[in-house]
PDB file of N, CA and C in Angstrom:
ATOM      1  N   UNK A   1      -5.093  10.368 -76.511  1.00  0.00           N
ATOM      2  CA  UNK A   1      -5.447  10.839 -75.183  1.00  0.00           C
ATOM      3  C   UNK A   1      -4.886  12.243 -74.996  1.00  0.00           C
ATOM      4  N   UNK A   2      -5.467  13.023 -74.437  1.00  0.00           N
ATOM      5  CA  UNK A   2      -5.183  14.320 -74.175  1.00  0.00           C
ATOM      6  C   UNK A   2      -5.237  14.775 -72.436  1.00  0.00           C
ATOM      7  N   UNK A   3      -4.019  15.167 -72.179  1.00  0.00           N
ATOM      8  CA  UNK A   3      -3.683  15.616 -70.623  1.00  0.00           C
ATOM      9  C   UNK A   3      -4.002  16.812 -70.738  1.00  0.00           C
ATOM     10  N   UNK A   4      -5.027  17.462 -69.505  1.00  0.00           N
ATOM     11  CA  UNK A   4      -4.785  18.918 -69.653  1.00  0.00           C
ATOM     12  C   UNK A   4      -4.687  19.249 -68.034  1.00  0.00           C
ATOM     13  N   UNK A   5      -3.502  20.199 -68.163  1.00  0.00           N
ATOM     14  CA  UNK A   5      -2.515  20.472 -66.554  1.00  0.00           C
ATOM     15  C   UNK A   5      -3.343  21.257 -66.271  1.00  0.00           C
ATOM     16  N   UNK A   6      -4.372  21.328 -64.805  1.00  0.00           N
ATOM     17  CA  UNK A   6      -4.776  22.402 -64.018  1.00  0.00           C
ATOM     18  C   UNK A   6      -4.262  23.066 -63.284  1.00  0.00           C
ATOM     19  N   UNK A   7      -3.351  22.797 -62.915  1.00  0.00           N
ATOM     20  CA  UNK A   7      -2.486  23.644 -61.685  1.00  0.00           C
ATOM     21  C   UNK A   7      -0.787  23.416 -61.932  1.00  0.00           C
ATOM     22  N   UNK A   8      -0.394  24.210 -61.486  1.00  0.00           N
ATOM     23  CA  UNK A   8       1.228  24.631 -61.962  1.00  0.00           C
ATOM     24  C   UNK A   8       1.839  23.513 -61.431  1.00  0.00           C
ATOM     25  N   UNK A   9       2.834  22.859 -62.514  1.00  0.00           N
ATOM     26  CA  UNK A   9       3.435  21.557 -62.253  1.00  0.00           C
ATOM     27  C   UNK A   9       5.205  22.076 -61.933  1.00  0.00           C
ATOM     28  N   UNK A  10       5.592  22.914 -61.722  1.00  0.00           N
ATOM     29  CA  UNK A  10       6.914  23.917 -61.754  1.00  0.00           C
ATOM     30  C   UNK A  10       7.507  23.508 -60.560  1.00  0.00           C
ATOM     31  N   UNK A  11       8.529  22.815 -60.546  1.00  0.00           N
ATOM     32  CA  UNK A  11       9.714  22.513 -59.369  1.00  0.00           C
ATOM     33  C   UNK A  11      10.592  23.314 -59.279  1.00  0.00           C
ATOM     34  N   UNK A  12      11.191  23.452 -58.207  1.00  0.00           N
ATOM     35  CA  UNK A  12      12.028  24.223 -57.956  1.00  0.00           C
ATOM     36  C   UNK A  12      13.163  23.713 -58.954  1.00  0.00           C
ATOM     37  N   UNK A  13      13.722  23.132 -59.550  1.00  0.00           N
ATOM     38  CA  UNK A  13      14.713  22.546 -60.241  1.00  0.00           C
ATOM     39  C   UNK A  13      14.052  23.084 -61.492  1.00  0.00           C
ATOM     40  N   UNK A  14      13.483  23.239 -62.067  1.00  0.00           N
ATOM     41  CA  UNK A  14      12.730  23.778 -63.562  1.00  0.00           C
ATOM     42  C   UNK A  14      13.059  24.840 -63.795  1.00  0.00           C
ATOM     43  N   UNK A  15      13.596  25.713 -62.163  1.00  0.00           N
ATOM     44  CA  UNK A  15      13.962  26.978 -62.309  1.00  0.00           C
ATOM     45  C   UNK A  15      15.836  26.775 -62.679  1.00  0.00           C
ATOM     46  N   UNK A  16      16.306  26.150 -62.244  1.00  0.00           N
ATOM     47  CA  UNK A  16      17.572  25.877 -62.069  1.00  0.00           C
ATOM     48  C   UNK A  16      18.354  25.475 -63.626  1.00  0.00           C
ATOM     49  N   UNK A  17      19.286  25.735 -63.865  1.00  0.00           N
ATOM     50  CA  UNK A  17      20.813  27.190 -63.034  1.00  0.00           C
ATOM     51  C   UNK A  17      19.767  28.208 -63.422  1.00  0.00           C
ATOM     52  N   UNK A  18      20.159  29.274 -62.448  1.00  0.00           N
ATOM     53  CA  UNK A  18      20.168  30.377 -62.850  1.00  0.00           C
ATOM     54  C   UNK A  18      20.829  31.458 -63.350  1.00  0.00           C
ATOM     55  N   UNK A  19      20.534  32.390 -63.952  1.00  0.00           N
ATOM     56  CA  UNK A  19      21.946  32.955 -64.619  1.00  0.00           C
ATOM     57  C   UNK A  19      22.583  34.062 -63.408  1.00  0.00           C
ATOM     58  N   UNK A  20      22.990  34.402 -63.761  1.00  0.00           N
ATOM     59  CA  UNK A  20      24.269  34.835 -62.571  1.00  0.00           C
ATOM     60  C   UNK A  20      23.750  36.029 -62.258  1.00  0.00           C
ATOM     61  N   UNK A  21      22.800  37.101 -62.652  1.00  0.00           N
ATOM     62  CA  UNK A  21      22.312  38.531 -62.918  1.00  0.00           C
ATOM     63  C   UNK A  21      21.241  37.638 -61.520  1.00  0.00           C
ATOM     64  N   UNK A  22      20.225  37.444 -62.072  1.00  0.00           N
ATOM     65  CA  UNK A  22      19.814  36.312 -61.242  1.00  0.00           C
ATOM     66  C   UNK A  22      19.636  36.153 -60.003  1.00  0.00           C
ATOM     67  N   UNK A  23      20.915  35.159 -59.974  1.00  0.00           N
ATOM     68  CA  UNK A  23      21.623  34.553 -58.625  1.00  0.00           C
ATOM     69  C   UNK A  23      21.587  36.048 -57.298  1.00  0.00           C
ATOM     70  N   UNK A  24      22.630  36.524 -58.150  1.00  0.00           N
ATOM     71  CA  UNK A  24      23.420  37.600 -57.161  1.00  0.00           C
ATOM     72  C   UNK A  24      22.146  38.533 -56.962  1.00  0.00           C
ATOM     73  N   UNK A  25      21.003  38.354 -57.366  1.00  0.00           N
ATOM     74  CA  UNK A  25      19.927  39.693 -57.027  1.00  0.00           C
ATOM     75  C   UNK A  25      19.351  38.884 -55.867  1.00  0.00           C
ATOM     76  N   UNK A  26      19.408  37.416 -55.509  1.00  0.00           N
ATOM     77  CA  UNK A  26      18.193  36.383 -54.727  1.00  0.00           C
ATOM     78  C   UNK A  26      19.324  36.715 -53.537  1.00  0.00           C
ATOM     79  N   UNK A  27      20.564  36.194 -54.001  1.00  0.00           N
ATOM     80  CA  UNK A  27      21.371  36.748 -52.692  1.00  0.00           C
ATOM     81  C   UNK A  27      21.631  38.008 -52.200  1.00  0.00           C
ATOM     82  N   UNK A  28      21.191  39.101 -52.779  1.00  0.00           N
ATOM     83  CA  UNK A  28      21.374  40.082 -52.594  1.00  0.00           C
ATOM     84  C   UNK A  28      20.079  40.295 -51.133  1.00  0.00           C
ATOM     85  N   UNK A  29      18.938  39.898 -51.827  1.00  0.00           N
ATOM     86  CA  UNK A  29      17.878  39.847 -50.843  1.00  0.00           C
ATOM     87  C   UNK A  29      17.719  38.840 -49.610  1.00  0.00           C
ATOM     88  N   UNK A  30      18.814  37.901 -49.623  1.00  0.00           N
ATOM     89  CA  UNK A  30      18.728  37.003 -48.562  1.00  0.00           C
ATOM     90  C   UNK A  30      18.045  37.515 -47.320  1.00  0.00           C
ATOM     91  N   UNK A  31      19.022  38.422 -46.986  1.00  0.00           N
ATOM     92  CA  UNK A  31      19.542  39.198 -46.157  1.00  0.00           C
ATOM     93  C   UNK A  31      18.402  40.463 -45.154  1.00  0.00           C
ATOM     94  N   UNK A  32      17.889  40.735 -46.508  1.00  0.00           N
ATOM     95  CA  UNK A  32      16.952  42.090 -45.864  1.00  0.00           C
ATOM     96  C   UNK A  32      16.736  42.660 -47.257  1.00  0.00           C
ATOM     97  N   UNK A  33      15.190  43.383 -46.645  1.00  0.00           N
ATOM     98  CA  UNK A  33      14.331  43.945 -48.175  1.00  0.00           C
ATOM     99  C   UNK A  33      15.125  44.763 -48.961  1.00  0.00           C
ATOM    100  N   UNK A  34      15.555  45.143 -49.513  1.00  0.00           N
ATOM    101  CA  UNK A  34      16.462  46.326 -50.260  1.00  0.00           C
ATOM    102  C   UNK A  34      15.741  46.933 -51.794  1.00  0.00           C
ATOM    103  N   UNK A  35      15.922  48.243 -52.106  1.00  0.00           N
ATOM    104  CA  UNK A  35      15.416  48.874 -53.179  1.00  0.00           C
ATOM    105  C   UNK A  35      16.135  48.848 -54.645  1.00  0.00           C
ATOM    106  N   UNK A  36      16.037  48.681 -55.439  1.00  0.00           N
ATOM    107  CA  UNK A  36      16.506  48.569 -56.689  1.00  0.00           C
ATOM    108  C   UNK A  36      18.458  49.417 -56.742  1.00  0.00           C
ATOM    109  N   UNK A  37      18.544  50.639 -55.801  1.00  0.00           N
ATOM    110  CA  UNK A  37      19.749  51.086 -55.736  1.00  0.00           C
ATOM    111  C   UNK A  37      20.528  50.204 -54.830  1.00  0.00           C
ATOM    112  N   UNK A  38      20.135  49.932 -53.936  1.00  0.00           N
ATOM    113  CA  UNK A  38      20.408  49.245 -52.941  1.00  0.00           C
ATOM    114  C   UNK A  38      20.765  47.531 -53.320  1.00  0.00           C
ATOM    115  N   UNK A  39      20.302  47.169 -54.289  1.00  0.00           N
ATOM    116  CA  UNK A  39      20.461  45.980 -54.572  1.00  0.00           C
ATOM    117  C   UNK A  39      21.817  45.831 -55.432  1.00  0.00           C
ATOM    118  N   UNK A  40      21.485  47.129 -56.638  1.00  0.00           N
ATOM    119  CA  UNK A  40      22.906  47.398 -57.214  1.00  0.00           C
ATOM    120  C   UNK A  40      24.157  47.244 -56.695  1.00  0.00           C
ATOM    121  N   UNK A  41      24.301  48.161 -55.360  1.00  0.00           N
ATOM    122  CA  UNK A  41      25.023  48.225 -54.803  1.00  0.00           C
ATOM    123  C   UNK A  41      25.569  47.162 -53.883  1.00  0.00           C
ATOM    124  N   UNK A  42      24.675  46.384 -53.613  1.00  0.00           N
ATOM    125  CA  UNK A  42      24.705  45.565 -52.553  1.00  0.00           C
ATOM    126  C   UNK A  42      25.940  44.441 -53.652  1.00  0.00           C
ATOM    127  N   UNK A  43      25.545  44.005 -54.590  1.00  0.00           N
ATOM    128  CA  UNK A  43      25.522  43.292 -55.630  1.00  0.00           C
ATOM    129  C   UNK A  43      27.024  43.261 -55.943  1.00  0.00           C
ATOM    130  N   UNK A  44      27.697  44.701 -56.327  1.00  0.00           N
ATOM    131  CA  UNK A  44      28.647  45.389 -56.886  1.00  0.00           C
ATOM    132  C   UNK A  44      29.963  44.878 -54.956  1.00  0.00           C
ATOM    133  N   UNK A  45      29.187  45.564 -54.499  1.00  0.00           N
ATOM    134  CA  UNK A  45      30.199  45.434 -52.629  1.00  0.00           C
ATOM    135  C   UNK A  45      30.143  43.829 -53.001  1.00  0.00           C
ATOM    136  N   UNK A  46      29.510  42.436 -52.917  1.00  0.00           N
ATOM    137  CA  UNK A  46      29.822  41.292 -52.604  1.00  0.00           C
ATOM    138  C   UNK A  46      30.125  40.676 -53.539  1.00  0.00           C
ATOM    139  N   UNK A  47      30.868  41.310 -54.956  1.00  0.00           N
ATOM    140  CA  UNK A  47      31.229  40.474 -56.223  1.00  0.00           C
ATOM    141  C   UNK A  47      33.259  41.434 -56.102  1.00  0.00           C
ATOM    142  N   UNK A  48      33.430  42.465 -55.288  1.00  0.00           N
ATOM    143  CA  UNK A  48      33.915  43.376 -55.241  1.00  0.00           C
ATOM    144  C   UNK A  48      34.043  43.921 -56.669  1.00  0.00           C
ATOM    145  N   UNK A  49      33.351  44.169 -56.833  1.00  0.00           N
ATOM    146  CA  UNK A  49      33.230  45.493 -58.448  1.00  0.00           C
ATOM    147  C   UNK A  49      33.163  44.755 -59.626  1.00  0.00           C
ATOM    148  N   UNK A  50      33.103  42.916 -59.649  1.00  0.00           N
ATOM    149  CA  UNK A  50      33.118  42.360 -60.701  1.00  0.00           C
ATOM    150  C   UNK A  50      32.584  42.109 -61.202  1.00  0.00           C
ATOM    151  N   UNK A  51      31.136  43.008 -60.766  1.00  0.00           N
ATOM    152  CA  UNK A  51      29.476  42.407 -61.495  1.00  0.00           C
ATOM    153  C   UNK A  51      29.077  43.720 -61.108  1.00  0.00           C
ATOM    154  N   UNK A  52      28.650  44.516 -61.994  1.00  0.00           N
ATOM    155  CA  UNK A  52      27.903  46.008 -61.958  1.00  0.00           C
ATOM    156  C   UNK A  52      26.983  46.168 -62.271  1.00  0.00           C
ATOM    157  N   UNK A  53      25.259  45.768 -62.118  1.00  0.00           N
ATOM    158  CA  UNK A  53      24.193  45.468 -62.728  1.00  0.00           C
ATOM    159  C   UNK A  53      24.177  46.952 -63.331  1.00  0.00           C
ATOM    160  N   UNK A  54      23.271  47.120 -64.585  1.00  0.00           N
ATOM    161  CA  UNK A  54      22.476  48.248 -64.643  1.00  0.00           C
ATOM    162  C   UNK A  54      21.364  48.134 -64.290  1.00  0.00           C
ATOM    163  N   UNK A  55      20.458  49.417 -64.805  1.00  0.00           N
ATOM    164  CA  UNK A  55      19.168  49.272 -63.925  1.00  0.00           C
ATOM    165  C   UNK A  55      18.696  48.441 -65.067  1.00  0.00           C
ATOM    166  N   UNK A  56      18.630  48.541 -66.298  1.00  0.00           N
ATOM    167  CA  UNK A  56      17.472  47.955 -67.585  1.00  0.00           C
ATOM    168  C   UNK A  56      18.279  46.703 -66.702  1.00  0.00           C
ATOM    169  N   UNK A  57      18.938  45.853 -66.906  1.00  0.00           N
ATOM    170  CA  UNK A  57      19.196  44.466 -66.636  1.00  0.00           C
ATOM    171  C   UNK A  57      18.797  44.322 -65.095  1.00  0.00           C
ATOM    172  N   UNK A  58      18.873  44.868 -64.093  1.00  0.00           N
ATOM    173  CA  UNK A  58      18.637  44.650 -63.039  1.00  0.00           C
ATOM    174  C   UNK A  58      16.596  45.076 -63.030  1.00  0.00           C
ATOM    175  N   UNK A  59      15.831  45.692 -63.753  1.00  0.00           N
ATOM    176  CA  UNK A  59      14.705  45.825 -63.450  1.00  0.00           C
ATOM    177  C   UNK A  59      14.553  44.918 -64.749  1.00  0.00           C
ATOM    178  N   UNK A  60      14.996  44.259 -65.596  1.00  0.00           N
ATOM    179  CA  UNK A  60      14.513  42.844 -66.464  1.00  0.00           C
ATOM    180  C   UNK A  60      14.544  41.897 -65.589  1.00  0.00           C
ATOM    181  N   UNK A  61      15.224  41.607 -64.740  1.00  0.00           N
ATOM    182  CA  UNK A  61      15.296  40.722 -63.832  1.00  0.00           C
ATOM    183  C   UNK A  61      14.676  40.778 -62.645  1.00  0.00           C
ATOM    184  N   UNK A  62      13.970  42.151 -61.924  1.00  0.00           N
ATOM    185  CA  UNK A  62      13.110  41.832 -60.934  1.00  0.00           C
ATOM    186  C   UNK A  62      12.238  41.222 -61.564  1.00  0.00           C
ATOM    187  N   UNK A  63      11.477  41.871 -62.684  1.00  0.00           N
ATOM    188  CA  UNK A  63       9.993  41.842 -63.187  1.00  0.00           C
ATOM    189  C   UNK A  63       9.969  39.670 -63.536  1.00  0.00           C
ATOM    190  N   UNK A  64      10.994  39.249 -64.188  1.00  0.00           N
ATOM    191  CA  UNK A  64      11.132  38.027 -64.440  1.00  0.00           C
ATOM    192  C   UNK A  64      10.970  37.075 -62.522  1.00  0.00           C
ATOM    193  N   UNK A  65      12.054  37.821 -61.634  1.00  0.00           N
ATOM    194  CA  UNK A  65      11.776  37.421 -60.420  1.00  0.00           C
ATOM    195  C   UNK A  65      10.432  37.512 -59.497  1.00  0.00           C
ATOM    196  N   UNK A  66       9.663  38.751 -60.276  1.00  0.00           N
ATOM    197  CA  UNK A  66       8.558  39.120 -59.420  1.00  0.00           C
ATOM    198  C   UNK A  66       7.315  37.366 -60.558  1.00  0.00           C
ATOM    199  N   UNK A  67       7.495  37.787 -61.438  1.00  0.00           N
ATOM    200  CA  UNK A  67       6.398  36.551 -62.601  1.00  0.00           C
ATOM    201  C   UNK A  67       6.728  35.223 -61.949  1.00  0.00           C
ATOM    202  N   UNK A  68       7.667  34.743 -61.847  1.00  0.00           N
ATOM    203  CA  UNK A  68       8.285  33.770 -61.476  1.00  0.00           C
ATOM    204  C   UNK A  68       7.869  33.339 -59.238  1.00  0.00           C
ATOM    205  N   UNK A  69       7.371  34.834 -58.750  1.00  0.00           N
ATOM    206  CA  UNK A  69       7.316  34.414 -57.579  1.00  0.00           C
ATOM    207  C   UNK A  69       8.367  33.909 -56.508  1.00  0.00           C
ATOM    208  N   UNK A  70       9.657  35.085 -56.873  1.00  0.00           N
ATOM    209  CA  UNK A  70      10.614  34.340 -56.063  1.00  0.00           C
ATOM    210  C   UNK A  70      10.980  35.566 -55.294  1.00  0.00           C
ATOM    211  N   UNK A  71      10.118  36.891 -55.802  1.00  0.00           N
ATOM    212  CA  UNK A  71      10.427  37.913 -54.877  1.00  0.00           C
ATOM    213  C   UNK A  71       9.177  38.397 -54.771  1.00  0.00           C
ATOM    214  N   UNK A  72       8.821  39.601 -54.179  1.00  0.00           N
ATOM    215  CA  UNK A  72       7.990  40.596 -54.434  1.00  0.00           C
ATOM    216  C   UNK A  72       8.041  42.032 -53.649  1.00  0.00           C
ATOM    217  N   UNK A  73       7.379  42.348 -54.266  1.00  0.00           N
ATOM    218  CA  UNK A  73       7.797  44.321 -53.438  1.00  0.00           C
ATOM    219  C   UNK A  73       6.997  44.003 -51.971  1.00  0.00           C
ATOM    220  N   UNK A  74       7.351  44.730 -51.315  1.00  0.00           N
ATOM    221  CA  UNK A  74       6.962  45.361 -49.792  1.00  0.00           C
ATOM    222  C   UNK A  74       6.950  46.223 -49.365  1.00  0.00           C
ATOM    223  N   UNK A  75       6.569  46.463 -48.137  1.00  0.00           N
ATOM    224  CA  UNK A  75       6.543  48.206 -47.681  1.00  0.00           C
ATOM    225  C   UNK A  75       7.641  48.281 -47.563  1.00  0.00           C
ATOM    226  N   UNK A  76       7.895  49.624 -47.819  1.00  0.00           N
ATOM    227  CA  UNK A  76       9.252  50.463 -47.569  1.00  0.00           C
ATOM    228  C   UNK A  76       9.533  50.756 -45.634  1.00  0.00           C
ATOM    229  N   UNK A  77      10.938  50.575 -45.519  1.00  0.00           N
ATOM    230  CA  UNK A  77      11.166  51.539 -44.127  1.00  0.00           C
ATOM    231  C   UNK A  77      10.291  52.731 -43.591  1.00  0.00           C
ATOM    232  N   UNK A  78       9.850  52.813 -42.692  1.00  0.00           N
ATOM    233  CA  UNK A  78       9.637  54.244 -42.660  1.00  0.00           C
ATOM    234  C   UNK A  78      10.169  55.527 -42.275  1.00  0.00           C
ATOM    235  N   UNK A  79      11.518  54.984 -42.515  1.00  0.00           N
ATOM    236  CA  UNK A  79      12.338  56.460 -43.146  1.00  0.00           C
ATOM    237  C   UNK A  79      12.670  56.429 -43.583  1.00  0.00           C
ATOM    238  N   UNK A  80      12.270  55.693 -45.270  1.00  0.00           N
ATOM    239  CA  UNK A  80      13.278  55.452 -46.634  1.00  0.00           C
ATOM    240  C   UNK A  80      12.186  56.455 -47.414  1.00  0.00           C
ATOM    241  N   UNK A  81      12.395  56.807 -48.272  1.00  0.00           N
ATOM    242  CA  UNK A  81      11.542  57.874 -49.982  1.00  0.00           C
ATOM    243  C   UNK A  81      10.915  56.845 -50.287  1.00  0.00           C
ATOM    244  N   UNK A  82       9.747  57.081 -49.771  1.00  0.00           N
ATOM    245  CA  UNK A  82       8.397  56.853 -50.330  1.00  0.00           C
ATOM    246  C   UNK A  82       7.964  56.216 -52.011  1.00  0.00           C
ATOM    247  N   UNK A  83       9.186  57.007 -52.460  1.00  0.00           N
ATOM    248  CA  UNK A  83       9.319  56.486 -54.348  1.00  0.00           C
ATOM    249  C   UNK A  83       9.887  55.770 -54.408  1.00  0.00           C
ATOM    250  N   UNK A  84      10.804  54.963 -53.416  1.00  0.00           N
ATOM    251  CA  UNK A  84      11.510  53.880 -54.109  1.00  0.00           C
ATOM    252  C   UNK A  84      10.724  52.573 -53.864  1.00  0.00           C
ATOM    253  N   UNK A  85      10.696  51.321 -54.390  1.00  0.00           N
ATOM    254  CA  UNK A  85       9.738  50.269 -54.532  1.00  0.00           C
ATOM    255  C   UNK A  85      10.855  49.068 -53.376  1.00  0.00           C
ATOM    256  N   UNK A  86      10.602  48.619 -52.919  1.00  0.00           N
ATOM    257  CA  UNK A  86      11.480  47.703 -51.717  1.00  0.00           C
ATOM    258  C   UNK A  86      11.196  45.687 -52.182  1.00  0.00           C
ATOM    259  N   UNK A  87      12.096  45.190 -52.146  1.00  0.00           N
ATOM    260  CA  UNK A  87      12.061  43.908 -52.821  1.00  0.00           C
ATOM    261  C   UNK A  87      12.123  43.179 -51.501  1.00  0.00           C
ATOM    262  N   UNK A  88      11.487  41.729 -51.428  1.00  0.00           N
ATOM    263  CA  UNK A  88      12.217  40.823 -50.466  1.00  0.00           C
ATOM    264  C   UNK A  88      12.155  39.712 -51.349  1.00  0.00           C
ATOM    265  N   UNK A  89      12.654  38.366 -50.686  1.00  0.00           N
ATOM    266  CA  UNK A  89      13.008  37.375 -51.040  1.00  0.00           C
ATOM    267  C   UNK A  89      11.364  36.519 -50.416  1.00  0.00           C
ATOM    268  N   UNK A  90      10.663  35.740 -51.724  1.00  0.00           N
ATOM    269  CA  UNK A  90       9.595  34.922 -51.131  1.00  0.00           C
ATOM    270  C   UNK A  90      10.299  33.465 -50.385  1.00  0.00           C
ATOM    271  N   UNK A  91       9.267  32.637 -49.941  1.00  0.00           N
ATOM    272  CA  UNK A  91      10.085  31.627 -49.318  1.00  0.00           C
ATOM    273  C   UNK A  91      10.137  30.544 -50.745  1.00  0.00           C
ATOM    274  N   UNK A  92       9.505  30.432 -51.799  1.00  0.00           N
ATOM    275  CA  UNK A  92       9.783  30.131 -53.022  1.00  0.00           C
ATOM    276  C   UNK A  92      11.363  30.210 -53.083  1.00  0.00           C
ATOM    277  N   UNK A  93      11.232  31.864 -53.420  1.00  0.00           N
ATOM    278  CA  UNK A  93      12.722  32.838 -53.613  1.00  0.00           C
ATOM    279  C   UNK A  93      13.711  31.808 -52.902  1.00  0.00           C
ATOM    280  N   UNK A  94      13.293  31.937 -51.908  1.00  0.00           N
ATOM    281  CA  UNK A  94      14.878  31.020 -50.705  1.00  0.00           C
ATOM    282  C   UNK A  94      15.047  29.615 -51.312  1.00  0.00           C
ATOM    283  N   UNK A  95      13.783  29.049 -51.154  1.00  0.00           N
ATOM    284  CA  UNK A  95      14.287  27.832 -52.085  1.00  0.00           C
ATOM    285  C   UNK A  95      14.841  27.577 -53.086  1.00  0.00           C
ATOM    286  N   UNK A  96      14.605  28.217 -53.850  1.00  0.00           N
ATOM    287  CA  UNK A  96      15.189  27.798 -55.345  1.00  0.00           C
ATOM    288  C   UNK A  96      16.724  28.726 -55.065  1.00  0.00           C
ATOM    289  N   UNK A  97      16.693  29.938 -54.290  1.00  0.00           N
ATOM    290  CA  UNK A  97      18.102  30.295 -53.853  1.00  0.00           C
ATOM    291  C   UNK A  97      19.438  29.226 -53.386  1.00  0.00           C
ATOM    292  N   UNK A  98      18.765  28.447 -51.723  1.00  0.00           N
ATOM    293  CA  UNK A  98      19.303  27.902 -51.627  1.00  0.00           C
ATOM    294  C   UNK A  98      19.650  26.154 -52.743  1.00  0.00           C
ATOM    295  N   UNK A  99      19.075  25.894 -53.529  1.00  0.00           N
ATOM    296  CA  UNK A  99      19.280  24.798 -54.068  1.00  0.00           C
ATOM    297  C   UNK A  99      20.122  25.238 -55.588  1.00  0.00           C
ATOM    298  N   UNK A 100      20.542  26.345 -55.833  1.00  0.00           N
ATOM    299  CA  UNK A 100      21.244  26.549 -56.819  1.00  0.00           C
ATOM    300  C   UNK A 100      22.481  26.960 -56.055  1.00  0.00           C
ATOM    301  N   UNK A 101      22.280  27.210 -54.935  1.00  0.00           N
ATOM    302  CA  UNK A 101      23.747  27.181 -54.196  1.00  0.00           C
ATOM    303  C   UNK A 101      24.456  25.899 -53.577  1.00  0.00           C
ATOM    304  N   UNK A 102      23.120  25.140 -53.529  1.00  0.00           N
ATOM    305  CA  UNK A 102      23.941  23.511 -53.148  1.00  0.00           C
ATOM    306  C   UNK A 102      24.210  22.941 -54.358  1.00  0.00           C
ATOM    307  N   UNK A 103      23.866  23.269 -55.580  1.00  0.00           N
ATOM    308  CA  UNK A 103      24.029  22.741 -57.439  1.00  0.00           C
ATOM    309  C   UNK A 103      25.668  23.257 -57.538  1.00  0.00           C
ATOM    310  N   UNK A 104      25.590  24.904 -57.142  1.00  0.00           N
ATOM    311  CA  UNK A 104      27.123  25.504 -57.285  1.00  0.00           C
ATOM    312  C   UNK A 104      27.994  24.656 -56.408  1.00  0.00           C
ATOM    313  N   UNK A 105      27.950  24.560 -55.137  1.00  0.00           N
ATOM    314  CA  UNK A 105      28.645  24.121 -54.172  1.00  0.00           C
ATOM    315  C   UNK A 105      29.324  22.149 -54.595  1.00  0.00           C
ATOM    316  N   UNK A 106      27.978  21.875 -54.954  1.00  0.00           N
ATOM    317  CA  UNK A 106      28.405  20.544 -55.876  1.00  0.00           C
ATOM    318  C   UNK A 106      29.681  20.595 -56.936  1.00  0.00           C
ATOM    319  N   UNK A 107      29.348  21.725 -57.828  1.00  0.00           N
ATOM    320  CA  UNK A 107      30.018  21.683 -58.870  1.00  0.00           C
ATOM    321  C   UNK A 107      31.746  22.263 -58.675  1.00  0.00           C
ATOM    322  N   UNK A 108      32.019  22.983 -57.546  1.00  0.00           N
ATOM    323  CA  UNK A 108      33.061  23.242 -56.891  1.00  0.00           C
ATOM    324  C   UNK A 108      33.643  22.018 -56.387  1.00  0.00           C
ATOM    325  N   UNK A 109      32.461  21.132 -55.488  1.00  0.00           N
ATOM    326  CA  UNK A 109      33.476  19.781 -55.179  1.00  0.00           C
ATOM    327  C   UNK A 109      33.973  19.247 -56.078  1.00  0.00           C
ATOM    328  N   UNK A 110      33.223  18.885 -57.024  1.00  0.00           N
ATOM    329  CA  UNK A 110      33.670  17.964 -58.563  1.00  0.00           C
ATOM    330  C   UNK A 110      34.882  18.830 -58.661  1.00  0.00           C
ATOM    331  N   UNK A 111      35.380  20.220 -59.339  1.00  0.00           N
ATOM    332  CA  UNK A 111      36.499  20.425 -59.529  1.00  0.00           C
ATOM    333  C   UNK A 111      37.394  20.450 -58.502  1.00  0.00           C
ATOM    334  N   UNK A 112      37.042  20.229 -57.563  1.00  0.00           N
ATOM    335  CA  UNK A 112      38.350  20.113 -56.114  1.00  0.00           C
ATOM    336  C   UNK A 112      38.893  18.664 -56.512  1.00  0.00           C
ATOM    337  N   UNK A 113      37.853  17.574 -56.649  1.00  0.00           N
ATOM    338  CA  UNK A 113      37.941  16.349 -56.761  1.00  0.00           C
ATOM    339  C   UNK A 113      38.716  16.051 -57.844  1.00  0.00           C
ATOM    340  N   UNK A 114      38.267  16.494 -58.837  1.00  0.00           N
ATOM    341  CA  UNK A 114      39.163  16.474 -60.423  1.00  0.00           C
ATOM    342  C   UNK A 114      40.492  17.218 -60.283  1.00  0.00           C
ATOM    343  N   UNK A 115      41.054  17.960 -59.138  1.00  0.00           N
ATOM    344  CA  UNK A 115      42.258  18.819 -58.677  1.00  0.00           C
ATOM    345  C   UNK A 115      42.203  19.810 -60.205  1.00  0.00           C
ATOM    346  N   UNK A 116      41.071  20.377 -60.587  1.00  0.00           N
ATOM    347  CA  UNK A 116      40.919  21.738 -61.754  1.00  0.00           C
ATOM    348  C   UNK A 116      41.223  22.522 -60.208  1.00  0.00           C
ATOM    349  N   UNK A 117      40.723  22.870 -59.296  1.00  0.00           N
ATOM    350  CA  UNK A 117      40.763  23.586 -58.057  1.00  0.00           C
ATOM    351  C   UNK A 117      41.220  22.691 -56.795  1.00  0.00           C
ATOM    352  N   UNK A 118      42.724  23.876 -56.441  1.00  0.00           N
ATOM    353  CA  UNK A 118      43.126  22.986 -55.090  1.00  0.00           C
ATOM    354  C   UNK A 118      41.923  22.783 -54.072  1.00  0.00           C
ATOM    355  N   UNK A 119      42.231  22.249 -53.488  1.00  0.00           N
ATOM    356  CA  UNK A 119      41.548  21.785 -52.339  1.00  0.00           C
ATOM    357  C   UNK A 119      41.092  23.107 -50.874  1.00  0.00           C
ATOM    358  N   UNK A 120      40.292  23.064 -50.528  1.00  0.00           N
ATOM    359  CA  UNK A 120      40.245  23.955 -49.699  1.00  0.00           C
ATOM    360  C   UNK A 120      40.816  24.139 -48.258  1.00  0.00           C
TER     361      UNK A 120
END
C-alpha cells in the first residue's frame, strides 16, 4: 500500500527544540518588527553580550525562519531606510515560540526538582 501526503502534516512540535540562534531571533521579534541590525542587537542587550549573532548566521537563520513560516518581512517604519528589510513574528512564529518556552520552562522545573538548580 502506498500513502501519498497532500497537504503539510508539520506540528508545531516537529519544529521543536530549537537551536538557540533560533530561539533568541523568535524572541527577539516577540515584541515588535525589527531589521536584521536591530535584531542583532536586540539579541546581544537580552543575552547581555553572551550571544553575538553575526549577520551570515543571523541571515541563515531568517531565510530557514522565513521557509519554515515562522516569520516574514513587512513594511518598514516610515521613518526607517527604505534598504533595510523589517521581520515580524507569524502567529505560526508565536506558537512554536511559545511552546519551546513552556519545553524550556519544563526542563528548568525538572532541575529545580532534581535540586541540579536551587529553587526559585
Amino acid at each position: 500500500m502506498v500513502i501519498h501526503v497532500t497537504e503539510a502534516t508539520e506540528t508545531i512540535d516537529d519544529l521543536l527544540p530549537l537551536t538557540h540562534v533560533v530561539y533568541y531571533v523568535l524572541l527577539s521579534l516577540s515584541d515588535r518588527a525589527r531589521h536584521g541590525y536591530g535584531i542583532i542587537k536586540d539579541v546581544a542587550e537580552r543575552t547581555d553580550g553572551r550571544l553575538e549573532l553575526e549577520a551570515g548566521t543571523l541571515y541563515a537563520a531568517i531565510k530557514r525562519l522565513r521557509d519554515d513560516e515562522l516569520i516574514d518581512e513587512t513594511d518598514s517604519p516610515p521613518d526607517a531606510d527604505a534598504r533595510r528589510r523589517y521581520y515580524r513574528l507569524t502567529p505560526k512564529g508565536d506558537r512554536v515560540l511559545r511552546a519551546e518556552s513552556e519545553r524550556l520552562e519544563l526542563m528548568v522545573r525538572l532541575a529545580r526538582d532534581a535540586r541540579v538548580l536551587p529553587s526559585a
